[in-house]
PDB file of N, CA and C in Angstrom:
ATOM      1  N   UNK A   1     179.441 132.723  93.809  1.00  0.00           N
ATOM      2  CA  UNK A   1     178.824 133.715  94.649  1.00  0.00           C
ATOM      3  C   UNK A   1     177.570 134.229  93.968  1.00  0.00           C
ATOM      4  N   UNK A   2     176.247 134.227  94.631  1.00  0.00           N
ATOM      5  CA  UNK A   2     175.733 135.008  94.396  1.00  0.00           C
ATOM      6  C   UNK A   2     175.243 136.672  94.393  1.00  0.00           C
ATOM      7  N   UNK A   3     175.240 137.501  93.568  1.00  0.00           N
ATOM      8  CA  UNK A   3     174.960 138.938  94.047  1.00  0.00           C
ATOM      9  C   UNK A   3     174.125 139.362  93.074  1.00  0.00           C
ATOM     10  N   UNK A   4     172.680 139.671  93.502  1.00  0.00           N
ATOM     11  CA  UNK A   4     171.554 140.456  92.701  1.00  0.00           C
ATOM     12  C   UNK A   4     171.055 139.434  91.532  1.00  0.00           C
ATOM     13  N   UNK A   5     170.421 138.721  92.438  1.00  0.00           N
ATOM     14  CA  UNK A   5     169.937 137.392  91.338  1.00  0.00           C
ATOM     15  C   UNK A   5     171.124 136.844  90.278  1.00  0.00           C
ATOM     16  N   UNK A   6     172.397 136.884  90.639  1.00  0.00           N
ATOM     17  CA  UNK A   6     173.116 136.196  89.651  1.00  0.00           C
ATOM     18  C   UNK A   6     173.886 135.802  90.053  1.00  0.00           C
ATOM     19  N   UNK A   7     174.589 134.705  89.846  1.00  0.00           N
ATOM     20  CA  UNK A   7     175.733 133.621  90.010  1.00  0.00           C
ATOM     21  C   UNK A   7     176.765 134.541  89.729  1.00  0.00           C
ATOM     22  N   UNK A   8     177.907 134.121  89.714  1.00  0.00           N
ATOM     23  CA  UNK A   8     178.775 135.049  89.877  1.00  0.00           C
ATOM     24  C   UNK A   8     180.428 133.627  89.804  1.00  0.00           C
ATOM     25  N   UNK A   9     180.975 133.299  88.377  1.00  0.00           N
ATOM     26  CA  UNK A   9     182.058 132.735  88.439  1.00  0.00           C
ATOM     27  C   UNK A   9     183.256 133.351  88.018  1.00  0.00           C
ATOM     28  N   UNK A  10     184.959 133.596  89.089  1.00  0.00           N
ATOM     29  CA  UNK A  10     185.980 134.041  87.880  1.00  0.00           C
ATOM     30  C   UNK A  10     186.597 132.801  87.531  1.00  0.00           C
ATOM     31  N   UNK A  11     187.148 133.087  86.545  1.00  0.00           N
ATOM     32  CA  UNK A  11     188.365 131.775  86.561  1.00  0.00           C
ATOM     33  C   UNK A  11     189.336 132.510  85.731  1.00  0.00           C
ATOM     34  N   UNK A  12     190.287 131.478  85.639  1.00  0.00           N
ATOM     35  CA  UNK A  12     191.236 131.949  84.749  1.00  0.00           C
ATOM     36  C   UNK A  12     191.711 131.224  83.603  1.00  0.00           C
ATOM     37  N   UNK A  13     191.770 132.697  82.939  1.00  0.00           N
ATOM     38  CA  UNK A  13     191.095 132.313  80.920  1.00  0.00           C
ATOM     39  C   UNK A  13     193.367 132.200  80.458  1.00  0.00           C
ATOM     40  N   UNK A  14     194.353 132.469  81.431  1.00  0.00           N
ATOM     41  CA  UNK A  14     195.440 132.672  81.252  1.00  0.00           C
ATOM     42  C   UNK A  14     196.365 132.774  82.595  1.00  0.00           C
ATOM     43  N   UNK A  15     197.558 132.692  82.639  1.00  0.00           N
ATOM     44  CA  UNK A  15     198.499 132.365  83.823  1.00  0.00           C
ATOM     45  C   UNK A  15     198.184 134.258  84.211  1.00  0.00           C
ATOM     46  N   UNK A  16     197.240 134.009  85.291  1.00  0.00           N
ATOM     47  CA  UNK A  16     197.619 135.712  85.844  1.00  0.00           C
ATOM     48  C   UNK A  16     196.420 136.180  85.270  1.00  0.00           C
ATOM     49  N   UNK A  17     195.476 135.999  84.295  1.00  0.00           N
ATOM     50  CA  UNK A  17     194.367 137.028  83.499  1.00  0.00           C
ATOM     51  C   UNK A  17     193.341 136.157  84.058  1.00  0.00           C
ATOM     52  N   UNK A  18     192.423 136.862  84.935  1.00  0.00           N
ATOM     53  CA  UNK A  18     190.988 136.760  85.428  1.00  0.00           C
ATOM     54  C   UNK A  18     189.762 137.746  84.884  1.00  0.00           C
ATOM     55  N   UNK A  19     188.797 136.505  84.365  1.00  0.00           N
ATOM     56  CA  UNK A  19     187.726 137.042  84.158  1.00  0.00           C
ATOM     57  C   UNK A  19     186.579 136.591  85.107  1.00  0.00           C
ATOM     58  N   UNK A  20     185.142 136.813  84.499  1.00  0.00           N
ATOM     59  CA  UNK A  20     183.956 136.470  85.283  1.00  0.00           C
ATOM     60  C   UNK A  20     183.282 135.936  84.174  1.00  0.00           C
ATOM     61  N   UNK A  21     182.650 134.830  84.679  1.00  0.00           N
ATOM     62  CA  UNK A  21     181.450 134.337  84.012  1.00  0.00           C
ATOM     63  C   UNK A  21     180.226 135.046  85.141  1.00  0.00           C
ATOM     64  N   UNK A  22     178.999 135.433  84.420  1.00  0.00           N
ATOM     65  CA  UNK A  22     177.792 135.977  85.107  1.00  0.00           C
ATOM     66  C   UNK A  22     176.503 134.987  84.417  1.00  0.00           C
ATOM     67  N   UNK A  23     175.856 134.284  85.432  1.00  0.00           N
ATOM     68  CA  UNK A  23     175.134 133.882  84.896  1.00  0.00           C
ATOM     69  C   UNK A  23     173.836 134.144  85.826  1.00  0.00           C
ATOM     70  N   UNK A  24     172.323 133.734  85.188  1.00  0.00           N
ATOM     71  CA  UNK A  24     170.842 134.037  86.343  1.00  0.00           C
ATOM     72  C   UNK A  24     170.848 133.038  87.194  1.00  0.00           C
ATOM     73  N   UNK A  25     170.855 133.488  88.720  1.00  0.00           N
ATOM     74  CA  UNK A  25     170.516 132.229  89.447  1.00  0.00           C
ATOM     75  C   UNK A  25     168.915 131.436  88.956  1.00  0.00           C
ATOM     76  N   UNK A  26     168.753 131.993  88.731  1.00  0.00           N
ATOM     77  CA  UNK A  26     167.025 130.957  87.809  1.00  0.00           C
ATOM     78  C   UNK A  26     167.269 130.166  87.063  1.00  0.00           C
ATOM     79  N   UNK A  27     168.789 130.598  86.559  1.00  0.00           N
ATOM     80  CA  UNK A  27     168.846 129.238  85.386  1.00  0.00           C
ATOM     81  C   UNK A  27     168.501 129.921  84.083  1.00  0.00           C
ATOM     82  N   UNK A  28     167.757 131.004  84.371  1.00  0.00           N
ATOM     83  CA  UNK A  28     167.092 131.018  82.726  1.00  0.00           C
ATOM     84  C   UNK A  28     168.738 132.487  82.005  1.00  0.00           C
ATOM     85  N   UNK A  29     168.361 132.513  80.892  1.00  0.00           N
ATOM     86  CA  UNK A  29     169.355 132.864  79.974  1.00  0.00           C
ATOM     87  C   UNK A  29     169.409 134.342  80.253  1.00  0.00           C
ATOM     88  N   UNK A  30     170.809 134.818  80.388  1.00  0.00           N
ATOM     89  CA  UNK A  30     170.839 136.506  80.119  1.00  0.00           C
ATOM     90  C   UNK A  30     170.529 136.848  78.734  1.00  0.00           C
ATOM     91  N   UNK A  31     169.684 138.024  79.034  1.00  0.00           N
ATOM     92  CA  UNK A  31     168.985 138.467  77.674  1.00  0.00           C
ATOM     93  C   UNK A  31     169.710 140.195  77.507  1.00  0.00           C
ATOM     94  N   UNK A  32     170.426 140.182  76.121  1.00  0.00           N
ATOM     95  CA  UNK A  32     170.967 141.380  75.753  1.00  0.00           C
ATOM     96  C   UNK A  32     170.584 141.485  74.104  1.00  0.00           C
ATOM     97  N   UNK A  33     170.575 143.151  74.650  1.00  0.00           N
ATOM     98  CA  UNK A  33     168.886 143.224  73.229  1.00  0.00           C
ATOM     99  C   UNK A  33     168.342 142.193  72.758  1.00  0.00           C
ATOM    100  N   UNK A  34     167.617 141.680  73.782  1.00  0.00           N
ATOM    101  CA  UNK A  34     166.780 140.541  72.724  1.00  0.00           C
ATOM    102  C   UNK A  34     167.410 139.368  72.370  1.00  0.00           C
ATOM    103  N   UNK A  35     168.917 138.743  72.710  1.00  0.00           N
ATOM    104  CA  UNK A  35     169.603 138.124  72.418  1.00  0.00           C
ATOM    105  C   UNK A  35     169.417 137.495  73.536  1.00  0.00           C
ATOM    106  N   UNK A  36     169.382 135.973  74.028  1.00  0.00           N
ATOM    107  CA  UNK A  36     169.655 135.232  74.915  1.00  0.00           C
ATOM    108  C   UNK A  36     171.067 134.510  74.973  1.00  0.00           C
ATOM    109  N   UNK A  37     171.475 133.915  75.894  1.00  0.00           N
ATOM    110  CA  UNK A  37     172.782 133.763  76.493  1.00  0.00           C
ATOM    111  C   UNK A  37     173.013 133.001  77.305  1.00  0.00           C
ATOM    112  N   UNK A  38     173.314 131.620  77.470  1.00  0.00           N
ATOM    113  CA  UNK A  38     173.392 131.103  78.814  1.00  0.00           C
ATOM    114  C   UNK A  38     174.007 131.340  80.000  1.00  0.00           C
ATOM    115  N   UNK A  39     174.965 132.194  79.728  1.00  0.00           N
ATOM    116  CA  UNK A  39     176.610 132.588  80.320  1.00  0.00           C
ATOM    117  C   UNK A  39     176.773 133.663  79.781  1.00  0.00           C
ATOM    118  N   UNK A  40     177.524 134.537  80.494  1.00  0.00           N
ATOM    119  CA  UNK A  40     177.799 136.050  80.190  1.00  0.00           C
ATOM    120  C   UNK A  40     179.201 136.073  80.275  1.00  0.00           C
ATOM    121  N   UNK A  41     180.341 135.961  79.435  1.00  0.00           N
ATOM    122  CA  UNK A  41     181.686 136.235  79.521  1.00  0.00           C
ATOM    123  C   UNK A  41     181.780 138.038  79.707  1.00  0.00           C
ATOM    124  N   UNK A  42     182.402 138.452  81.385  1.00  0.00           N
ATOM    125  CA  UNK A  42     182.608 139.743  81.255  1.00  0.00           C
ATOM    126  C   UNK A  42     184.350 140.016  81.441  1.00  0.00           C
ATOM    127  N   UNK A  43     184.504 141.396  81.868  1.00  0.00           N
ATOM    128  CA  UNK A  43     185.288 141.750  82.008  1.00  0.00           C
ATOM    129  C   UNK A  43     186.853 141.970  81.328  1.00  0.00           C
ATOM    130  N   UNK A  44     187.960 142.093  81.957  1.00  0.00           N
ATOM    131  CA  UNK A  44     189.438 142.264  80.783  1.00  0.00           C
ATOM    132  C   UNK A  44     190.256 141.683  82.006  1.00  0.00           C
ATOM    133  N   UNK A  45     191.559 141.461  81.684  1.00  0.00           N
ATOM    134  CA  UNK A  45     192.381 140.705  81.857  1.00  0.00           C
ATOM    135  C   UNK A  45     192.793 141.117  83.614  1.00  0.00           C
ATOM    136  N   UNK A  46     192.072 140.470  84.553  1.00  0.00           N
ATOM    137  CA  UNK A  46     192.530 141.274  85.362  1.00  0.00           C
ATOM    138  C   UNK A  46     193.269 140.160  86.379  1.00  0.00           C
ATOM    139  N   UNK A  47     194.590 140.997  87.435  1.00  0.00           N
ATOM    140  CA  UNK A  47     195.240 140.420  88.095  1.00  0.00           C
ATOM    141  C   UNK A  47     195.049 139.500  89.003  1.00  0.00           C
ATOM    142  N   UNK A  48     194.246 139.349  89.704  1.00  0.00           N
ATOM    143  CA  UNK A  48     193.259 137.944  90.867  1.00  0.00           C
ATOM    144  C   UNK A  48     191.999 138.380  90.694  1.00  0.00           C
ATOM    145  N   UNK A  49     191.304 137.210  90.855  1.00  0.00           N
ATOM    146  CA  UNK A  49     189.535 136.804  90.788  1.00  0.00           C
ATOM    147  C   UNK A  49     188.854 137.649  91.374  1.00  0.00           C
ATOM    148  N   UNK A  50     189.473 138.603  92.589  1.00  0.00           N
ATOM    149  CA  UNK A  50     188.750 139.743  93.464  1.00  0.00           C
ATOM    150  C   UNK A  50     188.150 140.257  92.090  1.00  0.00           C
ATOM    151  N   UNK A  51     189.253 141.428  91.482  1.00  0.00           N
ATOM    152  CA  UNK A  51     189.165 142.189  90.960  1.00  0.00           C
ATOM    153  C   UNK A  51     188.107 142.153  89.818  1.00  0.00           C
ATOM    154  N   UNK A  52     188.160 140.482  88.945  1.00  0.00           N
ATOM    155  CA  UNK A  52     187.416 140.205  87.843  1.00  0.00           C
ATOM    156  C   UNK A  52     185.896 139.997  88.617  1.00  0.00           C
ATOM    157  N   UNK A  53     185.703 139.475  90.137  1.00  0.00           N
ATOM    158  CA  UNK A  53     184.371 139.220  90.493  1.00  0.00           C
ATOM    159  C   UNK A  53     183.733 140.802  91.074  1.00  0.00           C
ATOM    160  N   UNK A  54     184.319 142.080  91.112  1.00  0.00           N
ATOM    161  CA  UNK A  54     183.733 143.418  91.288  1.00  0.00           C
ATOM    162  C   UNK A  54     183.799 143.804  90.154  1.00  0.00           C
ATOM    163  N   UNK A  55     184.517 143.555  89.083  1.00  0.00           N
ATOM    164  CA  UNK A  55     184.063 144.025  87.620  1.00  0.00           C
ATOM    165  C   UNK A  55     182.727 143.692  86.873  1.00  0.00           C
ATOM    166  N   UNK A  56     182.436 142.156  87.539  1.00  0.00           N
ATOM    167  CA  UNK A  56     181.343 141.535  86.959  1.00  0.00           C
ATOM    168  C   UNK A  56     179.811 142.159  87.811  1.00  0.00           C
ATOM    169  N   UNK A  57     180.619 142.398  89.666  1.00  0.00           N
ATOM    170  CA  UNK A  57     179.456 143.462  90.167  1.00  0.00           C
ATOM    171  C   UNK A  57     178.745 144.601  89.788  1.00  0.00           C
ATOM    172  N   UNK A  58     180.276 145.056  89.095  1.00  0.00           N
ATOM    173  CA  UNK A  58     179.838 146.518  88.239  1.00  0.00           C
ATOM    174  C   UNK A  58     178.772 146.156  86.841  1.00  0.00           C
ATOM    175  N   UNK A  59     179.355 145.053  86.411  1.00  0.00           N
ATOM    176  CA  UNK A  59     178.418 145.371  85.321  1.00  0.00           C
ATOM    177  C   UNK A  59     176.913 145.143  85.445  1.00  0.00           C
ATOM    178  N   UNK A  60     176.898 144.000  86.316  1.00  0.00           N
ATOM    179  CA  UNK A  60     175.340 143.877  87.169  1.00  0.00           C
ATOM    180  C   UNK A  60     174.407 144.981  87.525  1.00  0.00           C
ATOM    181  N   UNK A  61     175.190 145.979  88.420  1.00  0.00           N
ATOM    182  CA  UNK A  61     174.711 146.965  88.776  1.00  0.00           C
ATOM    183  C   UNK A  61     174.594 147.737  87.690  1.00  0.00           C
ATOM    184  N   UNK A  62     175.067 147.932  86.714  1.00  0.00           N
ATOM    185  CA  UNK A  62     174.663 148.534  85.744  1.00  0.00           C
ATOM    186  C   UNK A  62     173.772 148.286  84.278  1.00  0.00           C
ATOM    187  N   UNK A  63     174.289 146.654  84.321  1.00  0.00           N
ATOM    188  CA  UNK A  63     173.198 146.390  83.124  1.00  0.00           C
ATOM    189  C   UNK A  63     172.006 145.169  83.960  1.00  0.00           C
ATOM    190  N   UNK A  64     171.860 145.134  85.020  1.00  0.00           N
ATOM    191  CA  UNK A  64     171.147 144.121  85.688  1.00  0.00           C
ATOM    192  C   UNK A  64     170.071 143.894  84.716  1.00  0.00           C
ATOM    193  N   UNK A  65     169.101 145.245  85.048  1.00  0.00           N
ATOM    194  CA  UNK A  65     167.271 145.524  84.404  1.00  0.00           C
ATOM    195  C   UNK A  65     167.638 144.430  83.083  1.00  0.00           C
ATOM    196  N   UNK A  66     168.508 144.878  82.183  1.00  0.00           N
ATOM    197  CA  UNK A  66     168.682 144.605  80.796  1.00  0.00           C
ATOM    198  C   UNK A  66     168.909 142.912  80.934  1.00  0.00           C
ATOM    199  N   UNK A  67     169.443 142.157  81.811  1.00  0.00           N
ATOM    200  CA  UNK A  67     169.999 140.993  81.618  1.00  0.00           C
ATOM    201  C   UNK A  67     168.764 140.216  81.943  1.00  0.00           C
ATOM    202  N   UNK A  68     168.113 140.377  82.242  1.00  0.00           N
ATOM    203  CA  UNK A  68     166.520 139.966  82.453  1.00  0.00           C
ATOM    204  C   UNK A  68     165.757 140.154  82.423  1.00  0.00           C
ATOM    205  N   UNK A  69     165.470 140.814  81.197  1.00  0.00           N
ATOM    206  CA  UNK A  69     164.267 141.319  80.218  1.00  0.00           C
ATOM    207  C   UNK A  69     164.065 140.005  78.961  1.00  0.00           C
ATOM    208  N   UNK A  70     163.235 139.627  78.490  1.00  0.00           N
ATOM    209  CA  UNK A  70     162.478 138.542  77.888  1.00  0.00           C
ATOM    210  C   UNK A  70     163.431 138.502  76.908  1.00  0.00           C
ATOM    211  N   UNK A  71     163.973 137.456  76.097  1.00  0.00           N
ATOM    212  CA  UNK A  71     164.317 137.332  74.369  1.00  0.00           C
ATOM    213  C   UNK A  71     163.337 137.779  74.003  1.00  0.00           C
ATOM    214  N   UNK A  72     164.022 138.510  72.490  1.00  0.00           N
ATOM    215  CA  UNK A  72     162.980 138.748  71.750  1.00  0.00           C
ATOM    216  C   UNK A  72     162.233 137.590  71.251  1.00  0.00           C
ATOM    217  N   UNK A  73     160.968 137.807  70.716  1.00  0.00           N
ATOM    218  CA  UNK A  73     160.808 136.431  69.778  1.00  0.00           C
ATOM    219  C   UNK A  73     160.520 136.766  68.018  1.00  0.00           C
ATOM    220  N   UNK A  74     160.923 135.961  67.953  1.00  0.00           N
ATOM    221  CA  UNK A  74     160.414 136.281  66.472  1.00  0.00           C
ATOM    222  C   UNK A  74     159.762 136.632  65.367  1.00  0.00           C
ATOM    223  N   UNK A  75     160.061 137.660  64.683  1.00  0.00           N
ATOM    224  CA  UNK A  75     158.808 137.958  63.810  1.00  0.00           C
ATOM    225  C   UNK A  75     157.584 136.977  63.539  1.00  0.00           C
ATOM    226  N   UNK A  76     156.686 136.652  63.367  1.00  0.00           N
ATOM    227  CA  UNK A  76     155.587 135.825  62.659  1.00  0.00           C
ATOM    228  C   UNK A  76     155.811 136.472  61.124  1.00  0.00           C
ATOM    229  N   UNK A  77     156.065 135.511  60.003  1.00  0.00           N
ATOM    230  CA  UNK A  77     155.827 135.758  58.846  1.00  0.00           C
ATOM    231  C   UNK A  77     154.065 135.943  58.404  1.00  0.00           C
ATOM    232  N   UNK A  78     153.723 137.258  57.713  1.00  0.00           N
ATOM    233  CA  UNK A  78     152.308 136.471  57.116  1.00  0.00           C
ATOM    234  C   UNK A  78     152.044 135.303  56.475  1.00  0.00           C
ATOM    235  N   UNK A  79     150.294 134.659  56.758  1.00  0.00           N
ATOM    236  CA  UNK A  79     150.011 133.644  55.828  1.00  0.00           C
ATOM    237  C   UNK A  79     149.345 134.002  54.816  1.00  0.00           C
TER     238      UNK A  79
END
């Protein structure tokens, strides 16, 4: 599913425990502080995929701005 520029997968990580994978529909990497990411493992152990795919809404809606903001890049050493 998509919701708010992002893919949106649950599956299940255990018999009964659903999570979400969140990833950019662009393809390009979630960025947290500066950290890139291809895949975003969210959420906690929850009872069916509903529940783990509105957990992963929530976190969208809340860290969206942040998940697609640039990697940092790297210092330049002086020459």
């Amino acid at each position: 599913m998509i919701y708010g520029g992002f893919e949106i997968q649950s599956f299940e990580a255990g018999r009964g425990l659903w999570h979400a994978r969140i990833q950019r529909a662009d393809q390009e990497p979630v960025v947290i502080d500066g950290m890139a990411f291809p895949t975003l493992e969210v959420g906690f152990a929850w009872s069916d995929p509903e529940a783990a795919i509105a957990d992963a809404k929530a976190h969208i809606d809340r860290f969206g701005p942040r998940f697609t903001a640039s990697p940092a890049r790297p210092a330049e050493s002086p020459t």
